[in-house]
C-alpha atoms as a PDB file:
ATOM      1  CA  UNK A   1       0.000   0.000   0.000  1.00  0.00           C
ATOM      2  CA  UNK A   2       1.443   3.233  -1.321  1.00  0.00           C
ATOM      3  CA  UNK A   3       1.896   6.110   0.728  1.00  0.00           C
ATOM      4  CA  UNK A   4      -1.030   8.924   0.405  1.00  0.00           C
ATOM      5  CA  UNK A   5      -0.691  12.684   0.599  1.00  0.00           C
ATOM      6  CA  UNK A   6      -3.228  14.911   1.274  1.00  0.00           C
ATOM      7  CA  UNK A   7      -3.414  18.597   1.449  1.00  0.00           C
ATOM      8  CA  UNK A   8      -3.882  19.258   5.207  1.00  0.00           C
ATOM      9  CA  UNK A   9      -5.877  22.521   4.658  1.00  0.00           C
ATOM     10  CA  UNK A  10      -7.928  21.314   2.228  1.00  0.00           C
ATOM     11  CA  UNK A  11      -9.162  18.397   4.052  1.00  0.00           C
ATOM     12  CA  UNK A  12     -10.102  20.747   7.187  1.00  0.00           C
ATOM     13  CA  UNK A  13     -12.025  23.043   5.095  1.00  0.00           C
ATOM     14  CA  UNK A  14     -13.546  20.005   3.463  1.00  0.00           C
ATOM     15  CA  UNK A  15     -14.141  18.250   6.880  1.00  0.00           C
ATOM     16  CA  UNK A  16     -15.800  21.851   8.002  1.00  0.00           C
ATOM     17  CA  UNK A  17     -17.702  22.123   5.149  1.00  0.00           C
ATOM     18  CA  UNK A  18     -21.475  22.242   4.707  1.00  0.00           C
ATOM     19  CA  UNK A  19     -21.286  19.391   2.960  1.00  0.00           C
ATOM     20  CA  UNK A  20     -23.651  16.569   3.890  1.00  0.00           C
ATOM     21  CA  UNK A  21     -22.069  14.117   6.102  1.00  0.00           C
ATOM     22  CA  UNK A  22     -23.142  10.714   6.093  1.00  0.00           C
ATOM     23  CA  UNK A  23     -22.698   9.921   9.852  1.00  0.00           C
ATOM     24  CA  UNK A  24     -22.045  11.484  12.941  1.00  0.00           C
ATOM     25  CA  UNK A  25     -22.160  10.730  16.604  1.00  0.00           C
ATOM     26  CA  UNK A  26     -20.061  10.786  20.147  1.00  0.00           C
ATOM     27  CA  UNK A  27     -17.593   7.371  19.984  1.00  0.00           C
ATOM     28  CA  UNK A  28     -15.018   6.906  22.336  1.00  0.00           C
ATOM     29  CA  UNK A  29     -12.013   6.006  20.610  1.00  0.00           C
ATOM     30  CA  UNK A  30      -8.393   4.318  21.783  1.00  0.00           C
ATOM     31  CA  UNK A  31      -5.500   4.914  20.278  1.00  0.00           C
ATOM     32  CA  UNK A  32      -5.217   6.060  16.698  1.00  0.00           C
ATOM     33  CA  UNK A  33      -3.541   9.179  14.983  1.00  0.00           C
ATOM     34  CA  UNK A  34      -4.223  12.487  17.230  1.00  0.00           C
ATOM     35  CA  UNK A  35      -5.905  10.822  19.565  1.00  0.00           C
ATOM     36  CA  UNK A  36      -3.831   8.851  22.603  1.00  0.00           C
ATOM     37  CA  UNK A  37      -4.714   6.693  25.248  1.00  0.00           C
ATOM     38  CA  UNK A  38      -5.867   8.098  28.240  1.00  0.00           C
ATOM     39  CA  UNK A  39      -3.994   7.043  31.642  1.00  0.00           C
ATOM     40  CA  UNK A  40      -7.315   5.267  33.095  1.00  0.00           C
ATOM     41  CA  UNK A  41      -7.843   3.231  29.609  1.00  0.00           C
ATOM     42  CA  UNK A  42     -11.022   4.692  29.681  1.00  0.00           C
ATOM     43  CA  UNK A  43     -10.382   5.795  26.355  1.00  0.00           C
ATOM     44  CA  UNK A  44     -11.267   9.129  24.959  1.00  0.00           C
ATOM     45  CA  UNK A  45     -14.786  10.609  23.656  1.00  0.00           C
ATOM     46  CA  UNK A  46     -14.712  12.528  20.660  1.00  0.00           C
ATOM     47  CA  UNK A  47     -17.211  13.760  17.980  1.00  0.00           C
ATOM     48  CA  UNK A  48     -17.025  11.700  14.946  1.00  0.00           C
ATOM     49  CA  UNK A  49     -17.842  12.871  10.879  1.00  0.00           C
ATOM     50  CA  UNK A  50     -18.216  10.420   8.108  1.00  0.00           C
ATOM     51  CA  UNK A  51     -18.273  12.203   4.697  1.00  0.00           C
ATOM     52  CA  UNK A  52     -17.604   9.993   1.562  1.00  0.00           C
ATOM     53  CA  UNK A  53     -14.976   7.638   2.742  1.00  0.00           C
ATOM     54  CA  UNK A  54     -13.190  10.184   5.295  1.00  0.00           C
ATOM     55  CA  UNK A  55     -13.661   9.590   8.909  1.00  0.00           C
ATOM     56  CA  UNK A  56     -12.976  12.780  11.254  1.00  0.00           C
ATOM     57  CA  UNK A  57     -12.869  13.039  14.915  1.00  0.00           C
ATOM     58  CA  UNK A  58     -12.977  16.732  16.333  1.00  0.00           C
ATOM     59  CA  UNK A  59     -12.760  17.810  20.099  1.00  0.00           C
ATOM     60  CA  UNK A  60     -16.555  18.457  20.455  1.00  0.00           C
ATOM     61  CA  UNK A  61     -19.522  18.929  18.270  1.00  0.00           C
ATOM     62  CA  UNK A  62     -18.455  22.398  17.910  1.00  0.00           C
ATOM     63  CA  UNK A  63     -14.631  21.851  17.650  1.00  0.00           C
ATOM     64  CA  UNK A  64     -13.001  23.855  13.999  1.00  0.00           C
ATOM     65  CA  UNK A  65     -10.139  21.677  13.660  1.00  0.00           C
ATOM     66  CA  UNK A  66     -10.081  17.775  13.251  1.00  0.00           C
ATOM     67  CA  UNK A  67      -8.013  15.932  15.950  1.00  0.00           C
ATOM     68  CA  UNK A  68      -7.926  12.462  13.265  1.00  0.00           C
ATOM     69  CA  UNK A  69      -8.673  11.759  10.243  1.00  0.00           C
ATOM     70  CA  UNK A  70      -9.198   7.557   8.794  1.00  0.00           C
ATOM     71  CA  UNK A  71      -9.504   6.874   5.118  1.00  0.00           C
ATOM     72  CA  UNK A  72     -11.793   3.819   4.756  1.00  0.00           C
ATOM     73  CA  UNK A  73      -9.872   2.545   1.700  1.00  0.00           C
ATOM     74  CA  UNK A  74      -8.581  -1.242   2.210  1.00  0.00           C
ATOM     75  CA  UNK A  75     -10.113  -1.742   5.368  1.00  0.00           C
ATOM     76  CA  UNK A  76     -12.784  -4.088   7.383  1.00  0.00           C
ATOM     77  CA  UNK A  77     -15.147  -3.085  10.080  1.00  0.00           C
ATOM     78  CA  UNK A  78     -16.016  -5.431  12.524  1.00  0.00           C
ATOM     79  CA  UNK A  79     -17.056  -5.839  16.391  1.00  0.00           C
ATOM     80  CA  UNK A  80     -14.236  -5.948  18.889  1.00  0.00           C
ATOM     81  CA  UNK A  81     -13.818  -6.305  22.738  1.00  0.00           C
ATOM     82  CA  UNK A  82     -13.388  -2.925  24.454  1.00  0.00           C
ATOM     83  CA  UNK A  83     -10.961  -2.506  27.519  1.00  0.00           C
ATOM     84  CA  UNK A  84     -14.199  -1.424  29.224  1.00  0.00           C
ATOM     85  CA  UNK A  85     -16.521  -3.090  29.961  1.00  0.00           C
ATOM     86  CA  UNK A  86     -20.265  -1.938  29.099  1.00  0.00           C
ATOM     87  CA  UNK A  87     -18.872  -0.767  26.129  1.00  0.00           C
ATOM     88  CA  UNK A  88     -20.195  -1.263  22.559  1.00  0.00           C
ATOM     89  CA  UNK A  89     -16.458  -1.770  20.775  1.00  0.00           C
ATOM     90  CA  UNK A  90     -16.026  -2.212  16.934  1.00  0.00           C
ATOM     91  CA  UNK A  91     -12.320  -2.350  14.863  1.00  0.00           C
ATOM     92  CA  UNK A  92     -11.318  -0.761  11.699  1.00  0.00           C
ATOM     93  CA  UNK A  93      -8.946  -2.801  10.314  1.00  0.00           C
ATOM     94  CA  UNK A  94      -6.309  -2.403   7.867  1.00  0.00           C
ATOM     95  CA  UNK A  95      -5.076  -5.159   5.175  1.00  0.00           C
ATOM     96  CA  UNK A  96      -1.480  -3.531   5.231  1.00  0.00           C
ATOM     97  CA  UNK A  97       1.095  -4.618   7.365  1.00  0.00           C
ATOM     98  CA  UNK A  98       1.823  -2.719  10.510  1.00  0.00           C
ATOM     99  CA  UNK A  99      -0.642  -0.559  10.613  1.00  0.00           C
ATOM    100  CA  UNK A 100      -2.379  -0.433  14.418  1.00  0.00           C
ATOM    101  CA  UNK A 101      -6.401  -0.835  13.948  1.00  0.00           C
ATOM    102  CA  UNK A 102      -8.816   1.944  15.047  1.00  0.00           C
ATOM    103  CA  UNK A 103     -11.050   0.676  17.853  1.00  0.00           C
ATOM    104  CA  UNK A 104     -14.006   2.493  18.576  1.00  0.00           C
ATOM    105  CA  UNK A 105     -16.993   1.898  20.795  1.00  0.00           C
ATOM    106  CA  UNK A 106     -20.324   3.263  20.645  1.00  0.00           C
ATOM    107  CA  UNK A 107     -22.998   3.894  23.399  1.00  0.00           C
ATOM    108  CA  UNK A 108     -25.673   1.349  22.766  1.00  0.00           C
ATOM    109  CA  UNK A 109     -26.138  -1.472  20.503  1.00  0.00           C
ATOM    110  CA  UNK A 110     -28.361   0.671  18.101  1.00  0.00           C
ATOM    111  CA  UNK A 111     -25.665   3.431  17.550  1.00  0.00           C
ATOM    112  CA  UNK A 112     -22.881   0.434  17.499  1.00  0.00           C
ATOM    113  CA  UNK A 113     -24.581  -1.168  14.190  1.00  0.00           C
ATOM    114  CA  UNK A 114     -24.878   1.904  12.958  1.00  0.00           C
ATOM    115  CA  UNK A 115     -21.695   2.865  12.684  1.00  0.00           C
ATOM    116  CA  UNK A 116     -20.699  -0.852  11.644  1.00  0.00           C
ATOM    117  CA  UNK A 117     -22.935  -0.409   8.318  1.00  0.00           C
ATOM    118  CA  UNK A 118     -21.979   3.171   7.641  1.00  0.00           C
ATOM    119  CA  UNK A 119     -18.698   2.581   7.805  1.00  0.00           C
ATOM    120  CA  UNK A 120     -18.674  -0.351   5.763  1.00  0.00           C
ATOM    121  CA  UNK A 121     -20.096   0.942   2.770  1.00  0.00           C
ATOM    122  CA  UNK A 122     -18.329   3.748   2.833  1.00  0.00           C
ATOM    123  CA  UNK A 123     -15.448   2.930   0.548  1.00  0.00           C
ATOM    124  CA  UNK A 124     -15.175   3.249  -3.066  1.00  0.00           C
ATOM    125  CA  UNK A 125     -14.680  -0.369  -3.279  1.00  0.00           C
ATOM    126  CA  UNK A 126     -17.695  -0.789  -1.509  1.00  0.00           C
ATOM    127  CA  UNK A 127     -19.570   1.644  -3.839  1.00  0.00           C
ATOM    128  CA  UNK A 128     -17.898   0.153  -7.166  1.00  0.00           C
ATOM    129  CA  UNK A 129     -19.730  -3.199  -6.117  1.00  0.00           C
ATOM    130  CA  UNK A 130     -22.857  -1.083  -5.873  1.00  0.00           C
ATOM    131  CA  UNK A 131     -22.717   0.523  -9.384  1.00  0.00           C
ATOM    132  CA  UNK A 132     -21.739  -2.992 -11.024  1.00  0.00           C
ATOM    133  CA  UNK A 133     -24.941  -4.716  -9.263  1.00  0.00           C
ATOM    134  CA  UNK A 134     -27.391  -1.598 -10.387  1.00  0.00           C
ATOM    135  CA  UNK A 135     -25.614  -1.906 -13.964  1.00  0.00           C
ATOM    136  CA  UNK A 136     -26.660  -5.935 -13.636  1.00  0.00           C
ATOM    137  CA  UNK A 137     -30.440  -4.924 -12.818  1.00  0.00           C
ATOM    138  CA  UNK A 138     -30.442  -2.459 -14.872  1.00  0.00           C
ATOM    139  CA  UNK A 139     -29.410  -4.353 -18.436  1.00  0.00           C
ATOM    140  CA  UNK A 140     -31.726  -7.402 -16.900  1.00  0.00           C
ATOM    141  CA  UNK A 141     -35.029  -4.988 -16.798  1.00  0.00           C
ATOM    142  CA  UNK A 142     -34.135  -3.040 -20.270  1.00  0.00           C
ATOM    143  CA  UNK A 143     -33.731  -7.072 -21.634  1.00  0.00           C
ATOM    144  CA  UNK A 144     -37.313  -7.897 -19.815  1.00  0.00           C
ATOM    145  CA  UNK A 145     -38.985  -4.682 -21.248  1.00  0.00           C
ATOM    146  CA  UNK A 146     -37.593  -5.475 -24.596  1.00  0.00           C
ATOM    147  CA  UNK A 147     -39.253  -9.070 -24.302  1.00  0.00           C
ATOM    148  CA  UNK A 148     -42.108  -7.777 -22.832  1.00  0.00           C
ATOM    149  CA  UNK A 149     -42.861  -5.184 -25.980  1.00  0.00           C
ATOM    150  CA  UNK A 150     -41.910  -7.325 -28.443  1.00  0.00           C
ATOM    151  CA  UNK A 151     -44.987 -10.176 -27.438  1.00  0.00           C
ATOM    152  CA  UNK A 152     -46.715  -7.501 -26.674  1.00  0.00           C
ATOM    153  CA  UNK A 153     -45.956  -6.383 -30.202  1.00  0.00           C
ATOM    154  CA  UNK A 154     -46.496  -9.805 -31.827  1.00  0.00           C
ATOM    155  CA  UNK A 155     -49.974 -10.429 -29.475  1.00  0.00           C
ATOM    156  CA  UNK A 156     -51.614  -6.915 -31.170  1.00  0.00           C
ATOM    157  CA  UNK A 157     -49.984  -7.664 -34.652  1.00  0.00           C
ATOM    158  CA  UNK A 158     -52.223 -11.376 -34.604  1.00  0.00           C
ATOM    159  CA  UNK A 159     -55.368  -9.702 -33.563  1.00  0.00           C
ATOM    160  CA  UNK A 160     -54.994  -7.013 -36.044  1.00  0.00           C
ATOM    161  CA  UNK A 161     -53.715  -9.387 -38.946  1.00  0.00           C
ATOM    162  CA  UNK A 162     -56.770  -9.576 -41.426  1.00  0.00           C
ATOM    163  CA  UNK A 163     -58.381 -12.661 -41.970  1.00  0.00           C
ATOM    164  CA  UNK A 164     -58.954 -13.672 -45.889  1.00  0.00           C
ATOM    165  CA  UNK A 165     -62.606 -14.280 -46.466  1.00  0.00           C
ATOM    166  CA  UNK A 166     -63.086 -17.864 -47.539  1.00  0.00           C
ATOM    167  CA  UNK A 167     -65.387 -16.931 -50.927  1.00  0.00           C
ATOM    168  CA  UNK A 168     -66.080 -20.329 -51.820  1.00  0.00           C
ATOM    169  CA  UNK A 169     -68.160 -20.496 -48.336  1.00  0.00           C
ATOM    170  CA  UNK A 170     -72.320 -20.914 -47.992  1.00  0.00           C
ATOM    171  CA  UNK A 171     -72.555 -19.126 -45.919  1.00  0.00           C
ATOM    172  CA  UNK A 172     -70.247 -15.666 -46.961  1.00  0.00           C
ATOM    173  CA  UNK A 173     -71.404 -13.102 -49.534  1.00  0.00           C
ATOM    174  CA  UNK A 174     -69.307 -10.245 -50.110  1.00  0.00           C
ATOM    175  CA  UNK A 175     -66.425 -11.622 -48.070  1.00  0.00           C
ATOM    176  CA  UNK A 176     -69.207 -11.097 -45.106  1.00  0.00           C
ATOM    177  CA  UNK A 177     -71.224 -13.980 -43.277  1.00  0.00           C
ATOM    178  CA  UNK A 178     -75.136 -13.182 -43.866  1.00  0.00           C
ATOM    179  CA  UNK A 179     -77.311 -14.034 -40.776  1.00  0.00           C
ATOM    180  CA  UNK A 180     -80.415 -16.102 -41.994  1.00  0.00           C
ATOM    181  CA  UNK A 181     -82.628 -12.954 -41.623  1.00  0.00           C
ATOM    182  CA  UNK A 182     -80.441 -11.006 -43.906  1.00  0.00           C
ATOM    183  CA  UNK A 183     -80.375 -13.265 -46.086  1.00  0.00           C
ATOM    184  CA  UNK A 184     -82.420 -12.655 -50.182  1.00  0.00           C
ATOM    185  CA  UNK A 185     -84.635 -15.480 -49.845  1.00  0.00           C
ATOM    186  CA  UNK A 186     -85.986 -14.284 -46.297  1.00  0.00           C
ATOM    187  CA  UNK A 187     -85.614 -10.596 -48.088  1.00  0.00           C
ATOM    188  CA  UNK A 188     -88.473 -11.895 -50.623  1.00  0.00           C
ATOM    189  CA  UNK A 189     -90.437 -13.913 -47.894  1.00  0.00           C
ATOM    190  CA  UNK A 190     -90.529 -10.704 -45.413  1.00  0.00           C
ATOM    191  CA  UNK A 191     -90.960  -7.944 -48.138  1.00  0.00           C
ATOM    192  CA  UNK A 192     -92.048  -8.495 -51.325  1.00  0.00           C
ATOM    193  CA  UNK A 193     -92.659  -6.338 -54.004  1.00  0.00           C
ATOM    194  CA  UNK A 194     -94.012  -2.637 -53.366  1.00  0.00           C
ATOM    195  CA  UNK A 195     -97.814  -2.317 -52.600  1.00  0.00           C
ATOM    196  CA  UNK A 196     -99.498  -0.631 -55.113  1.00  0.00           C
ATOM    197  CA  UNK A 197    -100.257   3.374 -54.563  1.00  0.00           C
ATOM    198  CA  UNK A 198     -97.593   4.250 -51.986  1.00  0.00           C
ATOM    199  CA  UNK A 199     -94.841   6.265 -52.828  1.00  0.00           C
ATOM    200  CA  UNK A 200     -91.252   5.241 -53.392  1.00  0.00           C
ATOM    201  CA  UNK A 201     -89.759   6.951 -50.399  1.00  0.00           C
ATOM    202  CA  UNK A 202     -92.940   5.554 -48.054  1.00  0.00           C
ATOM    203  CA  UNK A 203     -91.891   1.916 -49.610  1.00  0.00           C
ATOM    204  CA  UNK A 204     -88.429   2.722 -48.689  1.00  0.00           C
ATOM    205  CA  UNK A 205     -89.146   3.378 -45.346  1.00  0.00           C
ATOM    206  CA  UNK A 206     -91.498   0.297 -44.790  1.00  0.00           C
ATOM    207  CA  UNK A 207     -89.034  -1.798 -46.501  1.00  0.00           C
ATOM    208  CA  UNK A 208     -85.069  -1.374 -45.894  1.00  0.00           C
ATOM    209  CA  UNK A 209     -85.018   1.232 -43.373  1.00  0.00           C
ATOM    210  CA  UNK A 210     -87.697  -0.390 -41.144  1.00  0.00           C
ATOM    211  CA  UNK A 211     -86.476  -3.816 -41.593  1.00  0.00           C
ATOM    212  CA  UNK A 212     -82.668  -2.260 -40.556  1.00  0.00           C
ATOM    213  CA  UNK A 213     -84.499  -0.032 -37.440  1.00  0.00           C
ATOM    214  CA  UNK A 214     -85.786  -3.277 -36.274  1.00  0.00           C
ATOM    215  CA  UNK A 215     -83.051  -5.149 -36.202  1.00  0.00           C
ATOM    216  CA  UNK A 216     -80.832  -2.012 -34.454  1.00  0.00           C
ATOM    217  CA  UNK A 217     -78.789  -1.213 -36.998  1.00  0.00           C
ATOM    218  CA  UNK A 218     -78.624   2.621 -39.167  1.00  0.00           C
ATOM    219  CA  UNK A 219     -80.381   3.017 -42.088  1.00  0.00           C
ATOM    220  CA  UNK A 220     -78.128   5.637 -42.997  1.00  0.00           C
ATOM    221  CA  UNK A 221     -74.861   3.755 -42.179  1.00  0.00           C
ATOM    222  CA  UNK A 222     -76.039   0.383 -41.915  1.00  0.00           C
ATOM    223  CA  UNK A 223     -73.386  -2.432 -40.866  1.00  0.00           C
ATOM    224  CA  UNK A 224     -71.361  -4.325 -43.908  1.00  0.00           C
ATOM    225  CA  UNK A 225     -72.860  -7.062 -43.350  1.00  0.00           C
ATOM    226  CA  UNK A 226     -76.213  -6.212 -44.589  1.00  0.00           C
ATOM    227  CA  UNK A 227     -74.937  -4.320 -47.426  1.00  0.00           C
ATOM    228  CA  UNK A 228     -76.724  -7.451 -49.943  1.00  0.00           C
ATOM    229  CA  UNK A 229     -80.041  -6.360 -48.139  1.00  0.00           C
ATOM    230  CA  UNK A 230     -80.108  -2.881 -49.325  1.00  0.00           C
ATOM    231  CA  UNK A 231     -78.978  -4.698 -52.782  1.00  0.00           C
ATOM    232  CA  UNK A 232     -81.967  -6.708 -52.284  1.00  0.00           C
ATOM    233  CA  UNK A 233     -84.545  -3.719 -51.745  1.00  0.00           C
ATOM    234  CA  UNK A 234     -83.065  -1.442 -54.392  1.00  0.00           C
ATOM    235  CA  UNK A 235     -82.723  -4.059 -57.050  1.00  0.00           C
ATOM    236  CA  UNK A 236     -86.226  -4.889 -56.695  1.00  0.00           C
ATOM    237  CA  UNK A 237     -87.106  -1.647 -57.281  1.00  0.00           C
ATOM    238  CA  UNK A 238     -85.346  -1.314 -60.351  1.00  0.00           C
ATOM    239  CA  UNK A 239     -86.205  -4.773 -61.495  1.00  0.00           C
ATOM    240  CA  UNK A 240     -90.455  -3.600 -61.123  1.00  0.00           C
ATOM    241  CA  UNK A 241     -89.416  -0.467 -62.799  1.00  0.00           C
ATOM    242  CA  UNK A 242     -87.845  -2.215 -66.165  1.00  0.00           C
ATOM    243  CA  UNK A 243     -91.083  -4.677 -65.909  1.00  0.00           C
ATOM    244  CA  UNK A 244     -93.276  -2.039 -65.943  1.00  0.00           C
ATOM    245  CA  UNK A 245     -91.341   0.050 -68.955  1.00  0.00           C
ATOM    246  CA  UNK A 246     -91.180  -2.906 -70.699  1.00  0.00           C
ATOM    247  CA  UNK A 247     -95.668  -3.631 -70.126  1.00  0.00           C
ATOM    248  CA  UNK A 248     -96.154  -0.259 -71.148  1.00  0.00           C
ATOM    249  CA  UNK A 249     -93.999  -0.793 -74.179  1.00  0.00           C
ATOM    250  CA  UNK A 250     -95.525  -3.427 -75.239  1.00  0.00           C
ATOM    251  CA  UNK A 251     -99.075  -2.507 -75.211  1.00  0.00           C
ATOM    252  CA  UNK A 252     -98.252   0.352 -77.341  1.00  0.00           C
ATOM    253  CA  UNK A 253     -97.012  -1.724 -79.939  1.00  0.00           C
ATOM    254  CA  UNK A 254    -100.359  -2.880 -81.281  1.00  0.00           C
ATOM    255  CA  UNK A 255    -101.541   0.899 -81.709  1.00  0.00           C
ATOM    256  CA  UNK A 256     -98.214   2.356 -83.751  1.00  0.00           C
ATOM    257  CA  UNK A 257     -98.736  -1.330 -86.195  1.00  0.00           C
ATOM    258  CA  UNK A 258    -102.969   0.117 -86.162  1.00  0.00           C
ATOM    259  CA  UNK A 259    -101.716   3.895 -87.510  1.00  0.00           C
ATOM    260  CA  UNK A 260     -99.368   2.655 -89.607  1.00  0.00           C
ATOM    261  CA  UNK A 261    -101.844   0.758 -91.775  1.00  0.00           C
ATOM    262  CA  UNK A 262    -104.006   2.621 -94.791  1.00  0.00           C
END
């Protein structure tokens, strides 16, 4: 492990700062940089700052200059035994040769696994574990959602696919299925041909559009389906109209061959 230098007024104005800290709380402490044993062993209570992966102690809450300073960088926390009893002891421990571990001890259980987790995921390590395992969720959802919208995708794109009319069926005319009711034959069984004396829009009205009404559908925009129904009506009309031209024209015949002869 490399020596580290750091920029002693730049950390104090950093420790000082209104930066967020991450922890703080009253520890007593034995041993460790700025801070020596007292001659009791009772150890010595200082106000502790966590910010990033920087550990400060300071005099009191309101002390301006930090008696210590850890970096958590290659390090373990973990409970320890402290010289006193009653206390609530944990170790930071270095993986480097010969350097002495910080032991700390907290004032109740509670505050003691506090620190314990705060401190422990307060390296970079610690936090480079963290990104990689979001990264790993991450690419695993964006790989679900792209599963997810492509059957979604192929589930809409069946339902929507149009369906070729089988023309050869009975039962289809016009690539549509007719109901029985729709049908010509029940057309000419229901309807039949227009009484005599009423009007063609008053036959209209008894025939298509009240045979539609009843059956719930628009005269105006009737469904597809019964589009050969309308066919129906209107071709009968046009079929009595050509019947009649062609009655009338032949019963003049016999008076034009009458004029013609001397």
């Amino acid at each position: 492990m490399g020596a580290m230098k750091l920029n002693e007024r730049s950390v104090a104005h950093y420790a000082l700062s209104d930066s967020p800290a991450d922890h703080t709380g009253f520890l007593r402490t034995w041993g460790g940089a700025g801070t020596p044993p007292t001659p009791s062993g009772a150890g010595r209570k200082c106000w502790f700052v966590l910010k990033g992966n920087l550990l400060f102690s300071f005099e009191s809450r309101e002390g301006r200059a930090p008696l210590s300073l850890v970096v958590l960088e290659g390090c373990t926390v973990e409970l320890a035994e402290a010289p006193v009893p009653e206390e609530f002891a944990f170790a930071i421990r270095f993986d480097a040769p010969g350097v002495r571990p910080h032991l700390l001890a907290a004032d109740g259980p509670a505050a003691q696994e506090a620190w314990v987790k705060a401190l422990s995921r307060a390296s970079f390590g610690y936090m480079r574990l963290v990104v990689r395992e979001l990264e790993s969720q991450l690419r695993e959802a964006r790989h679900s959602l792209d599963l997810h919208r492509r059957s979604s995708w192929k589930a809409v794109s069946s339902r929507c696919k149009p369906q070729a009319p089988d023309r050869w069926s009975p039962g289809l005319e016009n690539g549509h299925s007719l109901s029985r009711d729709c049908s010509p034959m029940g057309l000419v069984e229901e309807g039949g041909s227009r009484p005599a004396g009423r009007g063609l829009a008053e036959w209209e009205l008894q025939g298509p559009a009240s045979l539609l009404l009843g059956r719930g559908q628009s005269p105006v925009s009737p469904e597809t389906s019964c589009f050969s129904t309308l066919h129906e009506w209107y071709g009968r009309e046009i079929m009595e109209l050509r019947r009649a031209w062609l009655q009338r024209a032949q019963e003049n015949q016999p008076e034009c061959k009458d004029q013609d002869r001397p």
